[in-house]
N, C-alpha and C. Protein backbone atom coordinates (compact mmCIF):
# COMPACT_ATOMS: atom_id res chain seq x y z
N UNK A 1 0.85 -1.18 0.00
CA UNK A 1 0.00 0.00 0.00
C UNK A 1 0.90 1.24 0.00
N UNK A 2 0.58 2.23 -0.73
CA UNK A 2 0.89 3.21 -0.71
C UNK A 2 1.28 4.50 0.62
N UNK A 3 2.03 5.06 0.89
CA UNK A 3 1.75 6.02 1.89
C UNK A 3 0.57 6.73 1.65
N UNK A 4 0.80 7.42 0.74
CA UNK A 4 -0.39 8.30 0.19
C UNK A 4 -1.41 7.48 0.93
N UNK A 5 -2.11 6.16 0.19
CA UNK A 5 -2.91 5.97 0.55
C UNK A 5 -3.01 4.84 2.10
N UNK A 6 -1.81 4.61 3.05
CA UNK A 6 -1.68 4.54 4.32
C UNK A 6 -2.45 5.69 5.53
N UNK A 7 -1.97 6.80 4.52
CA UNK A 7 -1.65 7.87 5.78
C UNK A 7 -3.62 8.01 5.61
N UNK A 8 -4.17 8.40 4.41
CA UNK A 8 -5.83 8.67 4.08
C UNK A 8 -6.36 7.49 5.17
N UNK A 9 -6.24 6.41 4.96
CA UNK A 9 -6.83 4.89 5.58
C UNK A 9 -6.56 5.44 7.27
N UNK A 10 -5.95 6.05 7.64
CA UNK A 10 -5.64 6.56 9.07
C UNK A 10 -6.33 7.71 9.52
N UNK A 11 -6.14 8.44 8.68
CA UNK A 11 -6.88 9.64 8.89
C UNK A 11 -8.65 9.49 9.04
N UNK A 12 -8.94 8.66 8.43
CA UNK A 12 -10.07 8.11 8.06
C UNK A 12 -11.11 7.24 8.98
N UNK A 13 -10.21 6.40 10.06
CA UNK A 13 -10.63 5.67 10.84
C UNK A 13 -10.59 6.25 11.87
N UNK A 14 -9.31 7.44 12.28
CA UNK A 14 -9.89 8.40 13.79
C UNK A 14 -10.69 9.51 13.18
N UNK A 15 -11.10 9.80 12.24
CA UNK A 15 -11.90 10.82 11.81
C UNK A 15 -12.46 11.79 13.08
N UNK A 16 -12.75 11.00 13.87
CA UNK A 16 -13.63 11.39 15.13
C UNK A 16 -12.48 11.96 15.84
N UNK A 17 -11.54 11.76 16.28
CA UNK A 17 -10.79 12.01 17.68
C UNK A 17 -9.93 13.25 16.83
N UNK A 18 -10.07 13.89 15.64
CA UNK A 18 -9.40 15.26 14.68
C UNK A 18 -9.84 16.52 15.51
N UNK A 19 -9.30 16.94 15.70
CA UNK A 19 -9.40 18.26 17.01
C UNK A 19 -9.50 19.50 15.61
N UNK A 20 -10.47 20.35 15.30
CA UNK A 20 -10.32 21.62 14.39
C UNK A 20 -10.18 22.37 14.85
N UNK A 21 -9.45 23.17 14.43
CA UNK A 21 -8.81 24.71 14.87
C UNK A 21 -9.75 25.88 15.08
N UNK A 22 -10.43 25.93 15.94
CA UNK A 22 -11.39 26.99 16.47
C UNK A 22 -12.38 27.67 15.68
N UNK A 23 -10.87 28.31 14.70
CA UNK A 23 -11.30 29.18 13.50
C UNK A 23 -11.94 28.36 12.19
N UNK A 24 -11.85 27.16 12.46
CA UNK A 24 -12.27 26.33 10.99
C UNK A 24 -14.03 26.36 10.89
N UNK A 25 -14.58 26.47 12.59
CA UNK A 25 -15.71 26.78 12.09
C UNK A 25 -16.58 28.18 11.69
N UNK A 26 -15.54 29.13 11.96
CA UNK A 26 -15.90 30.51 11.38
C UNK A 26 -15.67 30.66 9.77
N UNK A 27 -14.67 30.08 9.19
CA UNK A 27 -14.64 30.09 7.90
C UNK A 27 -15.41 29.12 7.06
N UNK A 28 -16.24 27.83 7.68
CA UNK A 28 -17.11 27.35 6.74
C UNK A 28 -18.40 28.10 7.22
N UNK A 29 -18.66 28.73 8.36
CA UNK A 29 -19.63 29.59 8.70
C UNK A 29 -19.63 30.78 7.25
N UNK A 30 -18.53 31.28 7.06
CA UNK A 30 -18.84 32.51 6.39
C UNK A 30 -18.71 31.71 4.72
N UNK A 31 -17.99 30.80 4.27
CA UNK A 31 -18.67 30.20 3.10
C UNK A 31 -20.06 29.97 2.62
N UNK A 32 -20.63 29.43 3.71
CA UNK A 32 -21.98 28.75 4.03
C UNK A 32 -23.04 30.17 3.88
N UNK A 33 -22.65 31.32 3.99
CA UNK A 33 -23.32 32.71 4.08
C UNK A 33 -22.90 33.08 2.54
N UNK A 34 -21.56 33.21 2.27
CA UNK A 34 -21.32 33.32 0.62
C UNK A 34 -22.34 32.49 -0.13
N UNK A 35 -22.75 31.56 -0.17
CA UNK A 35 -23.25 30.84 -1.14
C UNK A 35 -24.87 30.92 -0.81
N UNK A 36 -25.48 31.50 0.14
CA UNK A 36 -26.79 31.74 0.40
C UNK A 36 -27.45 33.21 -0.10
N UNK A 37 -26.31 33.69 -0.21
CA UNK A 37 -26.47 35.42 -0.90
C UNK A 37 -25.91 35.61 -2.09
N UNK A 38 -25.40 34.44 -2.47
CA UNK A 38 -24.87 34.29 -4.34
C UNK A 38 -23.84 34.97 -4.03
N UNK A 39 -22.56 35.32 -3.48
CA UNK A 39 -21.75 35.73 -3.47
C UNK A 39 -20.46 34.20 -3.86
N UNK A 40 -20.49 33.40 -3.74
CA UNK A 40 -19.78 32.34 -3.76
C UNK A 40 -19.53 32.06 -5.14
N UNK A 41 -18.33 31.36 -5.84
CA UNK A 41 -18.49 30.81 -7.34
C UNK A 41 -17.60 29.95 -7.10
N UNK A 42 -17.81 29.30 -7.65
CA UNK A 42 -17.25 27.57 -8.29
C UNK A 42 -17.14 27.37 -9.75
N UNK A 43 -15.98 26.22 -9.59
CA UNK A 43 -15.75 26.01 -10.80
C UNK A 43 -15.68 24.49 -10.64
N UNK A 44 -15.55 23.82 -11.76
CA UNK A 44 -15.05 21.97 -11.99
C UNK A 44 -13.85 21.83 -11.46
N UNK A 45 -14.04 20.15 -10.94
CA UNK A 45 -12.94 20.42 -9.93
C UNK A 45 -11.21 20.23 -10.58
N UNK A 46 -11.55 19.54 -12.23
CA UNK A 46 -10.52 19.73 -12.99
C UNK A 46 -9.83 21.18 -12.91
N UNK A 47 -10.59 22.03 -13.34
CA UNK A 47 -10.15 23.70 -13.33
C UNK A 47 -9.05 23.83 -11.97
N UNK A 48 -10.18 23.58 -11.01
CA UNK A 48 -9.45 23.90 -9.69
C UNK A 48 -8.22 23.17 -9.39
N UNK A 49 -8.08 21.50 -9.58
CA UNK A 49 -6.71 21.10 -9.76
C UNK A 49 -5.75 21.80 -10.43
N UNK A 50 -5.87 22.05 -11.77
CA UNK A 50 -4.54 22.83 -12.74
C UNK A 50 -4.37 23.99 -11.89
N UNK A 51 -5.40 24.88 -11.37
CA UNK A 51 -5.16 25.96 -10.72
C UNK A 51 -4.13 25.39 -9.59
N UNK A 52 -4.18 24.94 -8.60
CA UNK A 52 -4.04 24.72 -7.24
C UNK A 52 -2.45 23.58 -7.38
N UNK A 53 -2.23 23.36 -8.96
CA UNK A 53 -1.42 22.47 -9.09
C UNK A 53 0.04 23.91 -9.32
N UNK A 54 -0.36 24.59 -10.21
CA UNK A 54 0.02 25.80 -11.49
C UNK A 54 0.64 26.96 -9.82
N UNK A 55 0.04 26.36 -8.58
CA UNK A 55 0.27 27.91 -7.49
C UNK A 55 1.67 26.41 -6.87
N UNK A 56 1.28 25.49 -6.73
CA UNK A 56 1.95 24.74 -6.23
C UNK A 56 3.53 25.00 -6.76
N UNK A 57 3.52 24.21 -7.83
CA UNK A 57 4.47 24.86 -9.22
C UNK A 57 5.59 25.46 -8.54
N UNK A 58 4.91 27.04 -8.31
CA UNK A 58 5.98 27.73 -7.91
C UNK A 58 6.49 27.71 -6.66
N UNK A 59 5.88 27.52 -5.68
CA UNK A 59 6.58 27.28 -4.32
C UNK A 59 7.30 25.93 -4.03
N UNK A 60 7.35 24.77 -5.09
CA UNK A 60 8.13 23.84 -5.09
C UNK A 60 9.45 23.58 -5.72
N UNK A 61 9.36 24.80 -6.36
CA UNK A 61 10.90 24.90 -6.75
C UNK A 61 11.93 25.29 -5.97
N UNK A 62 11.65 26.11 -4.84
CA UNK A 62 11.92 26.81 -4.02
C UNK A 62 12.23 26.11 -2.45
N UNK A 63 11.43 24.97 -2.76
CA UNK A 63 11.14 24.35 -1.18
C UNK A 63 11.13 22.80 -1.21
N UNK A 64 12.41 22.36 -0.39
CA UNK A 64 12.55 21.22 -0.71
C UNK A 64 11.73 20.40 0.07
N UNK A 65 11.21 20.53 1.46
CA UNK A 65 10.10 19.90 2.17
C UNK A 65 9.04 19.76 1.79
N UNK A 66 8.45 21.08 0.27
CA UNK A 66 7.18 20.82 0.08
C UNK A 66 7.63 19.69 -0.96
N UNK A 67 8.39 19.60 -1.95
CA UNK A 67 8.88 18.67 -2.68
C UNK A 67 8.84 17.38 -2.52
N UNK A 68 9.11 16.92 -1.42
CA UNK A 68 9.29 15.92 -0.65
C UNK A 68 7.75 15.50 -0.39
N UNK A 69 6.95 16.66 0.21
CA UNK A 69 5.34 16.32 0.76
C UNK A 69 4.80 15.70 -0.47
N UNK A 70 4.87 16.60 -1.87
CA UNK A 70 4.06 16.34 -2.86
C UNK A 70 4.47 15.17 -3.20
N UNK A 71 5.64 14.86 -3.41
CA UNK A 71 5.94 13.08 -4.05
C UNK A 71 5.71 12.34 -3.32
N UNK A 72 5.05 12.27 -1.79
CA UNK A 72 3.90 11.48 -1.22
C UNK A 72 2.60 11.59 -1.34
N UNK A 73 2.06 12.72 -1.61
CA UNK A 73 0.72 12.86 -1.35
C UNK A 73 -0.08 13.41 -2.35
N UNK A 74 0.85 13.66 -3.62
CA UNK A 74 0.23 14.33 -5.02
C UNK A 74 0.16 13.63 -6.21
């Protein structure tokens, strides 16, 4: 098995005992308000990969730890 897919299979089974950061429920609070007043937009989640891949890109040239993260988990 994969790390990649080790570390998901773990994450997955304490799902419950994941402690969120205080603030995590103020920011799906104020998403959850974006998208009730049409302020929110979306796109396919293809789009959003190349995007999110294309920002990655550049901070991995730069950074050998994220380098390292992505050739486990990307």
């Amino acid at each position: 098995m994969s790390k990649k897919r080790a570390t998901v299979d773990e994450l997955c089974q304490h799902a419950d005992q994941v402690q969120l950061p205080a603030w995590h429920n103020d920011v799906l609070a104020e998403r959850e308000r974006n998208i009730l007043v049409s302020e929110a937009s979306f796109e396919e989640w293809n789009t959003a990969k190349k995007k999110i891949r294309s920002r990655l890109r550049v901070r991995i040239k730069s950074n050998k730890s994220c380098r390292q993260f992505l050739t486990v988990f990307v």
